[in-house]
Protein backbone atom coordinates (compact mmCIF):
# COMPACT_ATOMS: atom_id res chain seq x y z
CA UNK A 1 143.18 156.99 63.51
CA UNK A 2 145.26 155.70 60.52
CA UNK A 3 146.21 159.13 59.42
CA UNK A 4 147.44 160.88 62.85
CA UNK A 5 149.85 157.41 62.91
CA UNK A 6 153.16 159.10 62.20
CA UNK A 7 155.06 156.86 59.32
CA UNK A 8 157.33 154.37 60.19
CA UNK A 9 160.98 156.12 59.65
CA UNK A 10 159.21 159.44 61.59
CA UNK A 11 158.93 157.07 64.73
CA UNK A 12 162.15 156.18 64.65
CA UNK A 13 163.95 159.35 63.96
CA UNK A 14 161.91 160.42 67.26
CA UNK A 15 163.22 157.56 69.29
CA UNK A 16 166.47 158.66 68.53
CA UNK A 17 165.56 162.17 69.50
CA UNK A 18 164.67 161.03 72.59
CA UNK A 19 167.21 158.78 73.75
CA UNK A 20 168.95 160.49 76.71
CA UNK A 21 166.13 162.67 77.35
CA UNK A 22 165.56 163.45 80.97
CA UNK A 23 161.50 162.14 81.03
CA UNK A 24 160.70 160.51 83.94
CA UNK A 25 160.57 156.06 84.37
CA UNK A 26 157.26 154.41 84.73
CA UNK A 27 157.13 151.52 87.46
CA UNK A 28 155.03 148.65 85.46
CA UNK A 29 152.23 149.28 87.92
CA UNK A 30 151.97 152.71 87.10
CA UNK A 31 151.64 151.73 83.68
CA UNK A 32 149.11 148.87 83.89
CA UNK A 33 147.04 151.48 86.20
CA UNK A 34 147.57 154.17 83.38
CA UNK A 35 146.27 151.73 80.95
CA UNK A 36 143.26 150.45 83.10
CA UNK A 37 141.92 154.30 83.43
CA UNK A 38 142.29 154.83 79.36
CA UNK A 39 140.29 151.75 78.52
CA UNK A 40 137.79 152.15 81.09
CA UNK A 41 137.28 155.66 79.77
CA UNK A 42 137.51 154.90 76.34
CA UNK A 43 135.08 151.85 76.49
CA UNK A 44 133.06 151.85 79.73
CA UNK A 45 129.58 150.52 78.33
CA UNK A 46 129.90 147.97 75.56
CA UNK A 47 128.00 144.74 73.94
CA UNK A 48 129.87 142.03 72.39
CA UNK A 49 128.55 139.41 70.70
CA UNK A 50 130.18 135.78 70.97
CA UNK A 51 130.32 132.41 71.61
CA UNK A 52 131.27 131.41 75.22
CA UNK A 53 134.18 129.43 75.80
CA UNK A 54 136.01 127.86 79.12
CA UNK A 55 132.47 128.58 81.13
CA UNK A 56 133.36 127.72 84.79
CA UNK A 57 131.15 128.84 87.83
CA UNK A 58 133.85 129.59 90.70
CA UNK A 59 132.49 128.73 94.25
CA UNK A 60 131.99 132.22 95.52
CA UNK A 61 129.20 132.33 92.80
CA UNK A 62 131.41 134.21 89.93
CA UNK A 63 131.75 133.78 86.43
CA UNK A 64 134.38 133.34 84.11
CA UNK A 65 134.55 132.87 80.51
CA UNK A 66 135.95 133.72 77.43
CA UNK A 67 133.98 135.13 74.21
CA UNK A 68 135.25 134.34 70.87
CA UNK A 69 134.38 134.99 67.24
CA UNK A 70 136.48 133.38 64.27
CA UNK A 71 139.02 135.51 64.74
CA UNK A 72 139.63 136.67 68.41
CA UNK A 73 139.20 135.99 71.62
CA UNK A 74 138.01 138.04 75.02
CA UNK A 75 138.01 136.91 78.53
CA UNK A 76 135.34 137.84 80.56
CA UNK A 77 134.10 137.94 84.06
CA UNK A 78 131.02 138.33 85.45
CA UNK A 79 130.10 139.22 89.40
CA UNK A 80 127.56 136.91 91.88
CA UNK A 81 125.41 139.38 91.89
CA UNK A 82 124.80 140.22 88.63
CA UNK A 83 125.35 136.59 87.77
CA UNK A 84 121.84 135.26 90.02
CA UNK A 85 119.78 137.32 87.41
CA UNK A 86 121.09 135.32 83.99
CA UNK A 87 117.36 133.98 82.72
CA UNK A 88 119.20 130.72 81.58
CA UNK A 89 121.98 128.53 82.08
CA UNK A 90 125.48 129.45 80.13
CA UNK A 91 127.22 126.71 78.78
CA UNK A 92 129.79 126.06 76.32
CA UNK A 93 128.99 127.00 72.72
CA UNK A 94 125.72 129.22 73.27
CA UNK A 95 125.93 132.64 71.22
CA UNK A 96 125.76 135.81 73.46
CA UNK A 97 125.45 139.32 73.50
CA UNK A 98 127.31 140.60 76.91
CA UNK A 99 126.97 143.89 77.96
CA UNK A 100 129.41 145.50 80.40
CA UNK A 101 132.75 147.51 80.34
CA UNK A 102 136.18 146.73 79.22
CA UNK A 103 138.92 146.70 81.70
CA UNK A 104 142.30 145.29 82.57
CA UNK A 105 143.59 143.00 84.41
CA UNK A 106 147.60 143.63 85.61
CA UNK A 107 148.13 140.49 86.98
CA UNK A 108 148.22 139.33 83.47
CA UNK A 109 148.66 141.95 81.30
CA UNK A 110 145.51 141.38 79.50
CA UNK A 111 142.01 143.30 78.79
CA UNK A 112 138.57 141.54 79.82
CA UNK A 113 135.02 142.61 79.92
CA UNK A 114 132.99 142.70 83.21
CA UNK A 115 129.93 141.74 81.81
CA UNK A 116 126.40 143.34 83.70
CA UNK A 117 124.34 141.14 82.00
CA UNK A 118 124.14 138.78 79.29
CA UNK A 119 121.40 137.23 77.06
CA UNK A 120 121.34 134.63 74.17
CA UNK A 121 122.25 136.25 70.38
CA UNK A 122 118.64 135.43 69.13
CA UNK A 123 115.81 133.19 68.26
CA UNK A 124 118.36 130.91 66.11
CA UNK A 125 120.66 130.55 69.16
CA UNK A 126 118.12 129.85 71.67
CA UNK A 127 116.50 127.37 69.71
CA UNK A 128 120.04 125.61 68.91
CA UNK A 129 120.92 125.67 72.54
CA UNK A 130 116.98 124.14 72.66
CA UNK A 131 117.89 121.49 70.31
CA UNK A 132 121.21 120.44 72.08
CA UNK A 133 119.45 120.01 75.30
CA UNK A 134 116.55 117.80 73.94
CA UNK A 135 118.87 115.60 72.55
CA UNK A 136 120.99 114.93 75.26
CA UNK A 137 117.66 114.39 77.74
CA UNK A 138 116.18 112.65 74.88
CA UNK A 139 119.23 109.88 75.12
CA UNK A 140 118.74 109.37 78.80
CA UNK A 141 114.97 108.80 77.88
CA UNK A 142 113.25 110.99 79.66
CA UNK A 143 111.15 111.50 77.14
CA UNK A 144 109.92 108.09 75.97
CA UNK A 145 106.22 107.20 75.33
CA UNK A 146 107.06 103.98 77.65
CA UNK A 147 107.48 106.76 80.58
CA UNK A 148 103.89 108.42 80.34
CA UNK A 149 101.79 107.83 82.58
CA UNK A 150 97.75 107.72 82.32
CA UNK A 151 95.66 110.48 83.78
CA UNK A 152 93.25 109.62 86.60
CA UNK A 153 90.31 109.18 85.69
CA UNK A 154 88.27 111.67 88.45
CA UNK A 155 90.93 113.01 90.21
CA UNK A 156 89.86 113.95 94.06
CA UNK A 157 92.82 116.85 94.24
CA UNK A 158 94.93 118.52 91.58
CA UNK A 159 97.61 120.53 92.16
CA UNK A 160 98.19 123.37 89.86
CA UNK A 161 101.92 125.32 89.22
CA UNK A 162 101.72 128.63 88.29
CA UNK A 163 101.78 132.11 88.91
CA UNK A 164 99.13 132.86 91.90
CA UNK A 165 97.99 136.46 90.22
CA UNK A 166 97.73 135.89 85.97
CA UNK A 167 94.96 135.18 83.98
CA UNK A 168 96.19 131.52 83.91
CA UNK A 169 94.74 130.30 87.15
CA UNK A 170 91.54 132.15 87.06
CA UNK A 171 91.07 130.34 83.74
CA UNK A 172 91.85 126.94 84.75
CA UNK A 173 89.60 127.03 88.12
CA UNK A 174 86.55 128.56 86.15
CA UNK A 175 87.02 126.14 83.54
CA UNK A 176 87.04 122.78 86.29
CA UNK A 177 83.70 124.40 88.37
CA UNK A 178 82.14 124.83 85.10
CA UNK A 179 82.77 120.67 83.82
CA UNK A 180 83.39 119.21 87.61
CA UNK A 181 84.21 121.17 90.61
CA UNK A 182 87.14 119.92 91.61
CA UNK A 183 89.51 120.55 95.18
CA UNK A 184 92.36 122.51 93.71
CA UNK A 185 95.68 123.36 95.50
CA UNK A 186 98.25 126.40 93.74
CA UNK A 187 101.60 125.82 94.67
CA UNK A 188 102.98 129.88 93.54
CA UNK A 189 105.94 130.42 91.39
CA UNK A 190 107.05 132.88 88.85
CA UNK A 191 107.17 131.39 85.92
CA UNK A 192 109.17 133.59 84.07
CA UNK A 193 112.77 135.55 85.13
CA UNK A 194 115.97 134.78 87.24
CA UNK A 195 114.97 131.78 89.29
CA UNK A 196 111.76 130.55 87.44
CA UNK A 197 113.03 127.06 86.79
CA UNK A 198 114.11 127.09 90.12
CA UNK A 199 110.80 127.03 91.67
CA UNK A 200 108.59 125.43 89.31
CA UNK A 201 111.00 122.35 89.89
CA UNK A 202 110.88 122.75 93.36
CA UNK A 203 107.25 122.73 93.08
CA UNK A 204 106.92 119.78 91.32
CA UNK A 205 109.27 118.04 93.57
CA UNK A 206 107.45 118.62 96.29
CA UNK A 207 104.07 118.18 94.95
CA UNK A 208 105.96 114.79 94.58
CA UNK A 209 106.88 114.16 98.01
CA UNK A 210 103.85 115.26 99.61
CA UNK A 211 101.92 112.29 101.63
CA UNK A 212 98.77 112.49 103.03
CA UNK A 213 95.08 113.98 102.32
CA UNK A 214 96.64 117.17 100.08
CA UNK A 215 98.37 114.80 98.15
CA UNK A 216 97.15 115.88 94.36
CA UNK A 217 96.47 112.80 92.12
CA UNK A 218 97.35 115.08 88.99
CA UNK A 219 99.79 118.13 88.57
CA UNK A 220 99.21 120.75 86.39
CA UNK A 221 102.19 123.19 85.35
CA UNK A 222 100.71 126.36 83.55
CA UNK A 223 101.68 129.36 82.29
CA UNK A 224 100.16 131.79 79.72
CA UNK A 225 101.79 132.33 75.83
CA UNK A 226 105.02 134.35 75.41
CA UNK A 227 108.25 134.69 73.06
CA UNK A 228 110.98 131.73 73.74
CA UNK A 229 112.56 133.79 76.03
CA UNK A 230 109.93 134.19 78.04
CA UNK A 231 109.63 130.57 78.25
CA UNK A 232 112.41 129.53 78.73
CA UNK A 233 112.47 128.61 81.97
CA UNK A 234 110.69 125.95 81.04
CA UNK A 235 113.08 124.44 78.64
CA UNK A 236 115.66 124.44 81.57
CA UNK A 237 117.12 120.82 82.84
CA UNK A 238 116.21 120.84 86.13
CA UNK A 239 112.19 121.58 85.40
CA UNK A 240 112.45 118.58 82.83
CA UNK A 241 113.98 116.67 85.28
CA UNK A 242 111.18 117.38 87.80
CA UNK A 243 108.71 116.85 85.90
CA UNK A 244 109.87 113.50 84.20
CA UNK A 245 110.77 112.06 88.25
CA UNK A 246 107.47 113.09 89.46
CA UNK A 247 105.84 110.42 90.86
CA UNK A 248 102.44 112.45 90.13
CA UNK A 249 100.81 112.31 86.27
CA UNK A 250 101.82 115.51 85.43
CA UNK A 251 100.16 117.55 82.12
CA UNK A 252 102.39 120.21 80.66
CA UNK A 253 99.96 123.33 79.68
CA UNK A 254 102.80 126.18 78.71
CA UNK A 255 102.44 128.63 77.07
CA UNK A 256 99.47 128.34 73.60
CA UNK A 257 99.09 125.90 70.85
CA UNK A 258 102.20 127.24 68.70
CA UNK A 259 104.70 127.26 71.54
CA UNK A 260 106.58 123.67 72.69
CA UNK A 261 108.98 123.48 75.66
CA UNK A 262 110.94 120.82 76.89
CA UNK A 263 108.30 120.27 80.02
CA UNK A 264 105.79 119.58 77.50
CA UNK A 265 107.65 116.49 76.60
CA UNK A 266 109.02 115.33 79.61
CA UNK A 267 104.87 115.43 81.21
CA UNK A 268 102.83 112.89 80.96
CA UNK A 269 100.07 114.84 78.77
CA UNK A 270 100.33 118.14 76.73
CA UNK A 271 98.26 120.32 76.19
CA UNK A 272 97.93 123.44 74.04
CA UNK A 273 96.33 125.88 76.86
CA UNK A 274 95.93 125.60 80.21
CA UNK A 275 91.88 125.53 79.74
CA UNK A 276 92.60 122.92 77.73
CA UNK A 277 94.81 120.90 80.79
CA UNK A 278 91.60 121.78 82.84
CA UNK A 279 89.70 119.71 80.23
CA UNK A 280 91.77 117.22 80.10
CA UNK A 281 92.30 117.03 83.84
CA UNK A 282 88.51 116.02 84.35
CA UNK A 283 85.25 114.72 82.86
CA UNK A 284 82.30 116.72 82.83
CA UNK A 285 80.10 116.10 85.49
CA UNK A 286 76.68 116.39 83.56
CA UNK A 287 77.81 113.77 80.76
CA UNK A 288 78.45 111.54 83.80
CA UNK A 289 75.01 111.89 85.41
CA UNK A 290 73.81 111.68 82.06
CA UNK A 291 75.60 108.52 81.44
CA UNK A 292 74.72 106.64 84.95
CA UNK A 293 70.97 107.47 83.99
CA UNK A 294 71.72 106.19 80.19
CA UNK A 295 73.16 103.13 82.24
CA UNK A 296 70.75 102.16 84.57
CA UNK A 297 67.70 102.76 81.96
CA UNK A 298 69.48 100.12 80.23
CA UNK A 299 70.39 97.80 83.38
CA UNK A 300 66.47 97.73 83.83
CA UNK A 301 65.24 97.02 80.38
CA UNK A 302 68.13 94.41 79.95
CA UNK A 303 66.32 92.77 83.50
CA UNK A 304 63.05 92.86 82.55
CA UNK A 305 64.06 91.65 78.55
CA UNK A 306 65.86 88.81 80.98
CA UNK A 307 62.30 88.44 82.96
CA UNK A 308 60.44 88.23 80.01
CA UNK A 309 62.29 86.07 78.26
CA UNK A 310 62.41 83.76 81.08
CA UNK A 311 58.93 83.51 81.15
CA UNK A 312 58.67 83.20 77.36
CA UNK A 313 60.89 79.89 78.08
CA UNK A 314 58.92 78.89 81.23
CA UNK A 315 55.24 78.60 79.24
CA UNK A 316 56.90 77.22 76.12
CA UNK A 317 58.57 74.46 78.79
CA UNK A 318 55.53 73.93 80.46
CA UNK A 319 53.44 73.78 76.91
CA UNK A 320 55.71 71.30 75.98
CA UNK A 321 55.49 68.91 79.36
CA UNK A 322 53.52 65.41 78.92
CA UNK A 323 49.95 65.96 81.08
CA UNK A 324 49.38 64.22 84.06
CA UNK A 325 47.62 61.15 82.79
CA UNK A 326 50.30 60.96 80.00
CA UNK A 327 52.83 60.74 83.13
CA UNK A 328 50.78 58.42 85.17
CA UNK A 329 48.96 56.35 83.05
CA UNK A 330 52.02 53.95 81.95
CA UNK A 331 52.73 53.54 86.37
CA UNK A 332 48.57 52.75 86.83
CA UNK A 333 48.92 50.39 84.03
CA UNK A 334 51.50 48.96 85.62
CA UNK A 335 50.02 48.62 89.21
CA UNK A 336 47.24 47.17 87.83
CA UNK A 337 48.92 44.35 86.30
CA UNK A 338 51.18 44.11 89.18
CA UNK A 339 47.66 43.24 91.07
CA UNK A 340 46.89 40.28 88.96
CA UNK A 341 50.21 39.02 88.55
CA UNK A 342 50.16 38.88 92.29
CA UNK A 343 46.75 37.40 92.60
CA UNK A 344 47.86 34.64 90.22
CA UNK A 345 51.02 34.56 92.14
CA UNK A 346 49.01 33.65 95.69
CA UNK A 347 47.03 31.66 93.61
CA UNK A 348 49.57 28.86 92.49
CA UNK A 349 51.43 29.12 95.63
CA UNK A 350 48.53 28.37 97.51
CA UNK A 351 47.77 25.68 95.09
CA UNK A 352 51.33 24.49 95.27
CA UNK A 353 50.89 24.63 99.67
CA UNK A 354 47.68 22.58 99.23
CA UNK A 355 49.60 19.80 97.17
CA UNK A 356 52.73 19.90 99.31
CA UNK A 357 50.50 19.42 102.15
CA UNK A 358 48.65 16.65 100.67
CA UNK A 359 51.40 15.06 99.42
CA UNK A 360 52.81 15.06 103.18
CA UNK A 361 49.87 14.01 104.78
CA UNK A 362 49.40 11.06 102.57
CA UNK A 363 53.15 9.74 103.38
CA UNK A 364 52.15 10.16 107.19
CA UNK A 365 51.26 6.64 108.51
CA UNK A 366 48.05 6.69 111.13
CA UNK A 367 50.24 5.09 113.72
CA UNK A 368 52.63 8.01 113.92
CA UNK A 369 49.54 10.50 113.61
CA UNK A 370 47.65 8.85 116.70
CA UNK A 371 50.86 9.01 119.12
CA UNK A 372 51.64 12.30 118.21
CA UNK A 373 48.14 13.30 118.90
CA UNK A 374 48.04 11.90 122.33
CA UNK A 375 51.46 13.40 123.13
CA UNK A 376 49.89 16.81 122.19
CA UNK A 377 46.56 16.34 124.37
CA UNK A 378 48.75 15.09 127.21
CA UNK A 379 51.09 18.19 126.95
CA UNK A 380 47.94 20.38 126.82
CA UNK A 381 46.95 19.32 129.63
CA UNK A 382 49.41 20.08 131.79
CA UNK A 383 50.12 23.41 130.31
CA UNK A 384 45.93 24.00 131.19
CA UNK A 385 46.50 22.61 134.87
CA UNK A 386 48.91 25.22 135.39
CA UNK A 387 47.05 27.49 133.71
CA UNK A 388 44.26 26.93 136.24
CA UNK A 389 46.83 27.38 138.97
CA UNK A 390 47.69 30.92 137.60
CA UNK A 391 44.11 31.70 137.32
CA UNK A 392 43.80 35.03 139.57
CA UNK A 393 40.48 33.64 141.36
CA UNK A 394 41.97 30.70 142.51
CA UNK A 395 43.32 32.03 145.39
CA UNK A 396 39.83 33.52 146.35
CA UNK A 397 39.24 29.80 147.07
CA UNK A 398 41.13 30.05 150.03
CA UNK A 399 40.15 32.99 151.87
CA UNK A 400 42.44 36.12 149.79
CA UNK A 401 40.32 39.10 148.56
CA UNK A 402 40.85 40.97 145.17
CA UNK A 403 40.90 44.63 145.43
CA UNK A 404 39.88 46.78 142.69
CA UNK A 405 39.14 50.51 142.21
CA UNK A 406 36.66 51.62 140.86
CA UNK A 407 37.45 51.66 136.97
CA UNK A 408 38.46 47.93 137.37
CA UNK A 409 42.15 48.40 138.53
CA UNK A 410 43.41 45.69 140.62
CA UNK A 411 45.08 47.83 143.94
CA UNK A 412 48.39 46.28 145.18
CA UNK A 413 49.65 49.36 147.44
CA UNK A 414 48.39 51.03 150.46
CA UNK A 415 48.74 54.34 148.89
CA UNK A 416 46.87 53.57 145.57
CA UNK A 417 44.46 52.35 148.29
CA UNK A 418 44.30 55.73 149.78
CA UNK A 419 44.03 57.35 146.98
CA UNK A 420 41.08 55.44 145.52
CA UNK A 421 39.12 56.02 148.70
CA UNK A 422 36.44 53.71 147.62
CA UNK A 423 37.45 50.19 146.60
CA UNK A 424 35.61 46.65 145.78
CA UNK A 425 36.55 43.69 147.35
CA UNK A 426 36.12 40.27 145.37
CA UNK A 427 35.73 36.94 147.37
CA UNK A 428 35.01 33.91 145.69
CA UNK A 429 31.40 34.00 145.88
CA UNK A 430 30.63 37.88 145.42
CA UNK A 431 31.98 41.56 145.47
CA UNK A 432 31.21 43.70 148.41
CA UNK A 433 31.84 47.11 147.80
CA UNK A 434 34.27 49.57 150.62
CA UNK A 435 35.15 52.86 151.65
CA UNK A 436 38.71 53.77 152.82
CA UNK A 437 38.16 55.79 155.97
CA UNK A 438 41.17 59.21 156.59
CA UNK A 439 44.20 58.33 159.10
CA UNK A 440 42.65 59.22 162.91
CA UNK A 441 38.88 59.06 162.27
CA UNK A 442 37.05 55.79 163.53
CA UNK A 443 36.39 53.26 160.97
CA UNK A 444 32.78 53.17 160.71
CA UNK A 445 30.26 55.99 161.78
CA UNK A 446 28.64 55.57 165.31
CA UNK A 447 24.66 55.61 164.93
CA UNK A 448 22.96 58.22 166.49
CA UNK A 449 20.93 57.58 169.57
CA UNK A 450 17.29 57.71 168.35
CA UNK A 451 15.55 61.22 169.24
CA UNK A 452 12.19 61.10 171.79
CA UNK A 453 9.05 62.08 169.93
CA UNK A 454 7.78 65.76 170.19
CA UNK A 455 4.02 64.19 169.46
């Protein structure tokens, strides 16, 4: 292009040429539009490789943005449509290669690219863009040890994000039936593309939220190995943010053992595969059974080692226990001399009674003894004339009867009278025995006129 550029003094002995021609004026619009068609023709499918600048996200869903190299600068544009299937987030200072066609734009006399698509200027820039987002989520702490959570021990449900159709499922529910079947809910995603992120946060999240029996008590996010772009999704802010907020223990199982994401250190556990989250996600249910038996085989010998040994210490107790004569030997002793003391005991005091009482008999004088003597024989016999008066036969005397039944019962009631039917009267000389006739009958029987002879 250099050499059809006519030389400097050539151009302007043209311009001179032409000054007063009769060529026809061009409005500016006819110009711009003139310009718009030769750029369009001459560059309608490019890629340009730069570093975004000025990124802003216009509310109809458009993008603008400016690429730049050390040099120069481009502005750019980018259309909702097209814009919905970026596979990550632009931002300021991320290396691109845009593809699209140059154009201009009259309202400002200036060139821009309408890029079609866009995607980061590889490995190195993804993983610096990487790097820039882990630190600034690593200073808000979402990914401190203090944060983690520990698993559940046997959890009832887990809920699994993923694809519904890979490999990745099928190889995480094979792997719990085979160690300890396990009630399993998939909440689908895509887990790669336009929109990934998207819905394995919104997964998450509502794994989260969910109350209720089909709550999970462990979340597992999953998806198969792949190149960084392919996982990217999983490096982008709002997953990490899910997962970090859940209020679920959540185990990161992305991608294989090589490949780290930001999810992995926002969950609770990592793991290299997604068999190995199904691992980690439960115990296996033979080691259990084996370990209850293990346990209660040694809950039973421990109580019969406990029976034993009590027994052990009851026969060397008892071996060691004083016999019974040992124990009661010292207490006979003891009641035997208890005995004597107490026969030697009555023995003095009655000795000491007999002394008192001869000691008071001798001060008595015999006058005192003979009045008091005649006081008690004249006392006693009044008390025995009364007694005679009280005597219960000395009202027989006199004409009264005592009435008895017959076991000896003295009867003082007309009814105990009846009801003895026969009685025994006592007079003062003699008993004559009775018999109590019933109410209405005639005291004594009638005899019987004798009968004439038949002889």
């Amino acid at each position: 292009m250099e050499e059809d550029t006519p030389p400097l003094d050539e151009m302007r002995l043209l311009a001179e040429e032409r000054q007063g021609d009769n060529s026809g004026v061009l409005s500016v619009s006819e110009i711009s539009s003139a310009l718009k068609r030769h750029v369009e023709q001459g560059f309608g499918h490019v890629r340009i490789r730069g570093e975004i600048s000025g990124f802003k996200r216009a509310t109809s869903g458009h993008l603008y943005l400016s690429l730049k190299d050390e040099n120069a600068k481009i502005d750019g544009v980018m259309w909702k449509g097209n814009a919905a299937r970026i596979p990550f987030v632009p931002q300021d200072g991320v290396e691109i290669i845009a593809t699209g066609k140059l154009t201009t734009y009259p309202g400002r006399s200036s060139y821009q690219i309408v890029i079609d698509s866009m995607e980061i200027a590889g490995e190195g820039a993804l993983l610096a863009l990487l790097e820039k987002l882990k630190v600034k989520l690593q200073a808000e702490g979402l990914f401190d040890a203090a944060r983690k959570r520990q698993l559940p021990f046997l959890p009832r449900t887990i809920g699994v994000v993923t694809s519904p159709t890979g490999a990745v499922i099928r190889d995480i529910l094979h792997r719990l039936a085979d160690r300890c079947p396990t009630r399993v809910i998939v909440w689908p995603v895509l887990v790669q593309g336009h929109g990934s992120a998207e819905q394995v946060a919104a997964a998450v999240s509502g794994f989260s939220a969910m109350q209720g029996a089909d709550r999970p008590d462990l979340i597992i996010v999953a998806r198969g190995g792949g190149s960084i772009e392919d996982l990217w999704g999983f490096n982008e802010e709002i997953v990490v943010r899910a997962v970090a907020t859940s209020t679920i223990p959540v185990i990161s199982a992305v991608g294989h053992e090589t490949d780290t994401t930001l999810c992995d250190f926002a969950a609770d556990v990592r793991a290299p595969t997604p068999t190995a989250a199904a691992e980690l996600a439960v115990p296996v249910r033979a080691e259990l059974l084996a370990g209850l038996q293990s346990a209660q085989a040694r809950a039973l010998r421990a109580v019969r080692r406990y029976a034993e040994r009590a027994d052990e210490r009851l026969i060397a107790t008892a071996r060691r226990l004083p016999s019974l004569d040992t124990l009661l030997g010292p207490q006979r002793q003891k009641v035997d001399d208890f005995s004597d003391r107490l026969r030697r005991g009555l023995s003095h005091r009655l000795s000491d009674a007999r002394g008192d009482l001869a000691r008071v008999s001798g001060a008595l004088r015999p006058v005192m003894l003979t009045q008091r003597l005649a006081n008690a024989e004249q006392r006693l016999a009044q008390i025995w004339r009364l007694a005679e008066s009280l005597h219960p036969e000395k009202p027989l005397q006199r004409g009264y009867v005592l009435v008895k039944d017959r076991q000896g019962g003295v009867v003082s009631s007309v009814t105990n009278a009846n009801r003895a039917k026969m009685l025994t009267l006592t007079f003062a000389d003699g008993e004559v025995p009775v018999r109590v006739e019933q109410e209405g009958r005639p005291a004594y029987d009638r005899p019987k006129p004798d009968q004439p002879s038949l002889l």
